[in-house]
Protein backbone atom coordinates (compact mmCIF):
# COMPACT_ATOMS: atom_id res chain seq x y z
CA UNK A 1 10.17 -21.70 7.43
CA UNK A 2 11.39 -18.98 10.10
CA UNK A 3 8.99 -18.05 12.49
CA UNK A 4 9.26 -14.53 11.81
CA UNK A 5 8.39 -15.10 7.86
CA UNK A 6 4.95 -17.10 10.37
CA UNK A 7 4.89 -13.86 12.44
CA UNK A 8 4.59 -11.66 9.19
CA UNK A 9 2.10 -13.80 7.28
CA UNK A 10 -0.20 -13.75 10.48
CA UNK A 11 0.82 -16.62 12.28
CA UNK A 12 2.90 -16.69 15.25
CA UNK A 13 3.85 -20.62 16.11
CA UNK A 14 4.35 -19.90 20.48
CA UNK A 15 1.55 -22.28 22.01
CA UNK A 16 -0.70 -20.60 24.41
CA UNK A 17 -0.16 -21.34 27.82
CA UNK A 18 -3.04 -23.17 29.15
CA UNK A 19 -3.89 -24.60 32.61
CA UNK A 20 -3.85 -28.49 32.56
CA UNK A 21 -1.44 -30.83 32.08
CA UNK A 22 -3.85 -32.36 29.05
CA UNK A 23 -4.21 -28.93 27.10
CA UNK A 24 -3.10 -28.77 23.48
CA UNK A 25 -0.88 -26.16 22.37
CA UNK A 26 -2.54 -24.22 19.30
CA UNK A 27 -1.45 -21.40 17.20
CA UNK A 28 -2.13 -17.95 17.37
CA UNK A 29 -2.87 -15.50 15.22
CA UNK A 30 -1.08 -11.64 15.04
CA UNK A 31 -3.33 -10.50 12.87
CA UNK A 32 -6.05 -8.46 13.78
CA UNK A 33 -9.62 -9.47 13.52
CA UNK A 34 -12.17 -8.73 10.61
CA UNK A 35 -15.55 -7.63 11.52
CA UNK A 36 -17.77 -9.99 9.65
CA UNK A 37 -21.37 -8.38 10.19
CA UNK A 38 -24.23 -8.56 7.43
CA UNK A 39 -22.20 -6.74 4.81
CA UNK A 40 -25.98 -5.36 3.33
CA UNK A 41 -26.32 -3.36 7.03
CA UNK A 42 -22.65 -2.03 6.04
CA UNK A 43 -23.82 -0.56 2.62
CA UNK A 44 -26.75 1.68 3.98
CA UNK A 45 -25.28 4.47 5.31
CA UNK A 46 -25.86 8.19 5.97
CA UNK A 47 -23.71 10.37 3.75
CA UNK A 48 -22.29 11.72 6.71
CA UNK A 49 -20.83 8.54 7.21
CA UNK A 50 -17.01 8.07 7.73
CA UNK A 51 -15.94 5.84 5.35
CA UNK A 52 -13.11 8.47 4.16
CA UNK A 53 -14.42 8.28 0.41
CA UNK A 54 -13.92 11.29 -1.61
CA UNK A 55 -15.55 13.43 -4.63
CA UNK A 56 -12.96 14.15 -7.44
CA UNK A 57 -14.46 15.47 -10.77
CA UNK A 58 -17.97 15.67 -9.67
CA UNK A 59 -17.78 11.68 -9.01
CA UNK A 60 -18.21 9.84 -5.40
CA UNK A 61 -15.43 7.71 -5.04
CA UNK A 62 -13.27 5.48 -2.56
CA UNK A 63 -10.24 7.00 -4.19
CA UNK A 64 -8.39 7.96 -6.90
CA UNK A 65 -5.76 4.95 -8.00
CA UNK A 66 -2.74 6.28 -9.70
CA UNK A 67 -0.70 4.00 -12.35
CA UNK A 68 2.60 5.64 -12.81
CA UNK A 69 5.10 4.21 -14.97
CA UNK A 70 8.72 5.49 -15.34
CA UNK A 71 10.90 4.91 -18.52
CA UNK A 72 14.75 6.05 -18.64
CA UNK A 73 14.94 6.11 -14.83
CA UNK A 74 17.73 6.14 -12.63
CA UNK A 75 18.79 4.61 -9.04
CA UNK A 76 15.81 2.23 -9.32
CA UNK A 77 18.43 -0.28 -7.59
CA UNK A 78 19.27 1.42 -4.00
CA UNK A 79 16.84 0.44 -1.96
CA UNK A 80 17.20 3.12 1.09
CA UNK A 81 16.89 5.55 -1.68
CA UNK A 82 13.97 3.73 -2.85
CA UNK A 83 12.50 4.01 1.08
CA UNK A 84 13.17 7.45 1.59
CA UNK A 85 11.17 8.14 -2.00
CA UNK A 86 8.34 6.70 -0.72
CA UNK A 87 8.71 8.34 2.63
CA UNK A 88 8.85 11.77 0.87
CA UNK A 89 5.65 10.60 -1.23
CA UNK A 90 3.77 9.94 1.79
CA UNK A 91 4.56 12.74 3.38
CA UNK A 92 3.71 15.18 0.51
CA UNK A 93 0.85 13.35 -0.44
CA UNK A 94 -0.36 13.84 3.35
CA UNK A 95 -1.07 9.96 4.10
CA UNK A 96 -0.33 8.13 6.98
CA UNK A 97 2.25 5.17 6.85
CA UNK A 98 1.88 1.96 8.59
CA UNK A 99 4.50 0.05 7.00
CA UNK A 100 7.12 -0.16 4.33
CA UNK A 101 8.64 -3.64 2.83
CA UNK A 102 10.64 -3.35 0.29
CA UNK A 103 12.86 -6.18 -1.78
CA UNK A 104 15.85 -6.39 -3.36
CA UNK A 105 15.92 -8.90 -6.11
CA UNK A 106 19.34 -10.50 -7.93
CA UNK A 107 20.92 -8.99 -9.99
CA UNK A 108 18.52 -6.38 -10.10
CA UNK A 109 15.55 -4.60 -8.98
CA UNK A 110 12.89 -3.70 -6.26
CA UNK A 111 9.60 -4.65 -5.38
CA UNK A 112 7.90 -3.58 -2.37
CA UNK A 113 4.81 -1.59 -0.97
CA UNK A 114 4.36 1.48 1.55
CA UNK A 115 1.33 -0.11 3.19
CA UNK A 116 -0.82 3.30 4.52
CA UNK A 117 -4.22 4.02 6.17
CA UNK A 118 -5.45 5.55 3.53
CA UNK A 119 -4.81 2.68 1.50
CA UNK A 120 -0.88 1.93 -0.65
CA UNK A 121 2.01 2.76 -2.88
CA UNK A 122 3.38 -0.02 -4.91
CA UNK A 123 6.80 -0.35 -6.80
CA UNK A 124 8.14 -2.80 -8.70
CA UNK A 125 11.14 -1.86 -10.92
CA UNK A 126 13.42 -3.43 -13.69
CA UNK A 127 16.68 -1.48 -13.12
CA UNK A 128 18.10 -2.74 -16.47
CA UNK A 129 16.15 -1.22 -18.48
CA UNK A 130 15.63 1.76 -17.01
CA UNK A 131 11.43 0.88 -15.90
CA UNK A 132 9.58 1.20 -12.98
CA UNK A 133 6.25 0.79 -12.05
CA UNK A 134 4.07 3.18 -9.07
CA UNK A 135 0.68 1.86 -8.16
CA UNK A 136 -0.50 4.73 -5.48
CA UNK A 137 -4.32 4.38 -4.21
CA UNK A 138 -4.95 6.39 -1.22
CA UNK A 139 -8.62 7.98 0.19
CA UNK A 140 -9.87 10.50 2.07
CA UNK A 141 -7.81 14.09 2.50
CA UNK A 142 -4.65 12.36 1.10
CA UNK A 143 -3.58 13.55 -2.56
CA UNK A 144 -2.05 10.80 -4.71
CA UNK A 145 -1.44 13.14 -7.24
CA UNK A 146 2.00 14.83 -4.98
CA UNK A 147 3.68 11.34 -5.26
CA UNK A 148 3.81 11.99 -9.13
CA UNK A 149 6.21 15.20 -8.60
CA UNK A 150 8.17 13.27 -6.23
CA UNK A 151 8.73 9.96 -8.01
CA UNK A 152 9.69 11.85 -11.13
CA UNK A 153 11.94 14.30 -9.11
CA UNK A 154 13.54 11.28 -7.17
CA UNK A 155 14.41 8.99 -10.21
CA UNK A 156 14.57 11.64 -13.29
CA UNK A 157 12.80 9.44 -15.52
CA UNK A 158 12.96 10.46 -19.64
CA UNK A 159 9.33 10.04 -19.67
CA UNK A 160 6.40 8.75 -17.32
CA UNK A 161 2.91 8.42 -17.56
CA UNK A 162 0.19 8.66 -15.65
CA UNK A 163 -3.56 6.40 -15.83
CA UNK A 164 -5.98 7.53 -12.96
CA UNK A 165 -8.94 5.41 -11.66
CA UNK A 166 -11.32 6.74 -9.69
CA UNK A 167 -12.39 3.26 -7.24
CA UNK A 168 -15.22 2.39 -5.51
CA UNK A 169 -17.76 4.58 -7.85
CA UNK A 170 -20.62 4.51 -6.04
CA UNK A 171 -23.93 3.05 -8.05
CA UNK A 172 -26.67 6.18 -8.30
């Protein structure tokens, strides 16, 4: 395996230099670190609190999940087209992007994820027949429901549809 395919699962193989000519070389991690206290002290919390989650249709939420499927679209193959799409979703949408990994499969098709701090867009497409599929969660000020103008503007679909979710409902 490559180190960088290591490097992007978390793992980076380059030993840590230690004093001593007895010292064994270990592993390191890239990713960053979890913060593992009592998860019970994490659920009380003042409303105030900034946890990012939102209200949409009267409901307290983490987020509004958006499942948007495509039928009849075009250019579902060209992956820097496919980039710049979700580039233009984030950006209308008003989200923040961390990372984007997209890829190509043989003969056909895309599957990737804008990973963002508000949360993700999906895609995973079958070019032949003319389907893709858009998961888009996001939280706080961001509006998932932007990327829906852009995604059908960007691959002029016949038809899509749209499922929302509404995550994280918090227990009264």
């Amino acid at each position: 395996m490559p180190k960088t395919a290591l490097f992007q699962l978390g793992m980076d193989l380059e030993a840590r230099v230690a004093e001593g000519a007895n010292s064994v070389a270990e592993p390191r991690s890239t990713t960053q670190k979890e913060d593992h206290t009592s998860a019970a002290s994490q659920a009380i919390q003042p409303v105030d609190r900034l946890d990012h989650f939102i209200e949409k249709a009267g409901v307290r939420c983490a987020g509004a999940h958006l499942i948007i499927d495509l039928y009849d679209a075009e250019r579902l193959d060209d992956l820097p087209y496919m980039e710049e799409t979700l580039r233009r979703c984030v950006d209308e949408a008003g989200a923040t992007l961390l990372h984007i990994h997209l890829h190509p499969f043989e003969p056909a098709g895309v599957s990737g994820v804008a990973v963002l701090a508000e949360s993700h867009i999906s895609v995973h497409t079958w070019p032949e027949a003319g389907y893709a599929a858009f998961d888009v969660f996001m939280c706080g000020d961001a509006k998932p429901e932007k990327c829906v103008d852009v995604l059908n503007a960007a691959f002029s679909p016949g038809r899509s549809h749209v499922s929302e979710l509404l995550r994280g409902k918090e227990v009264e």
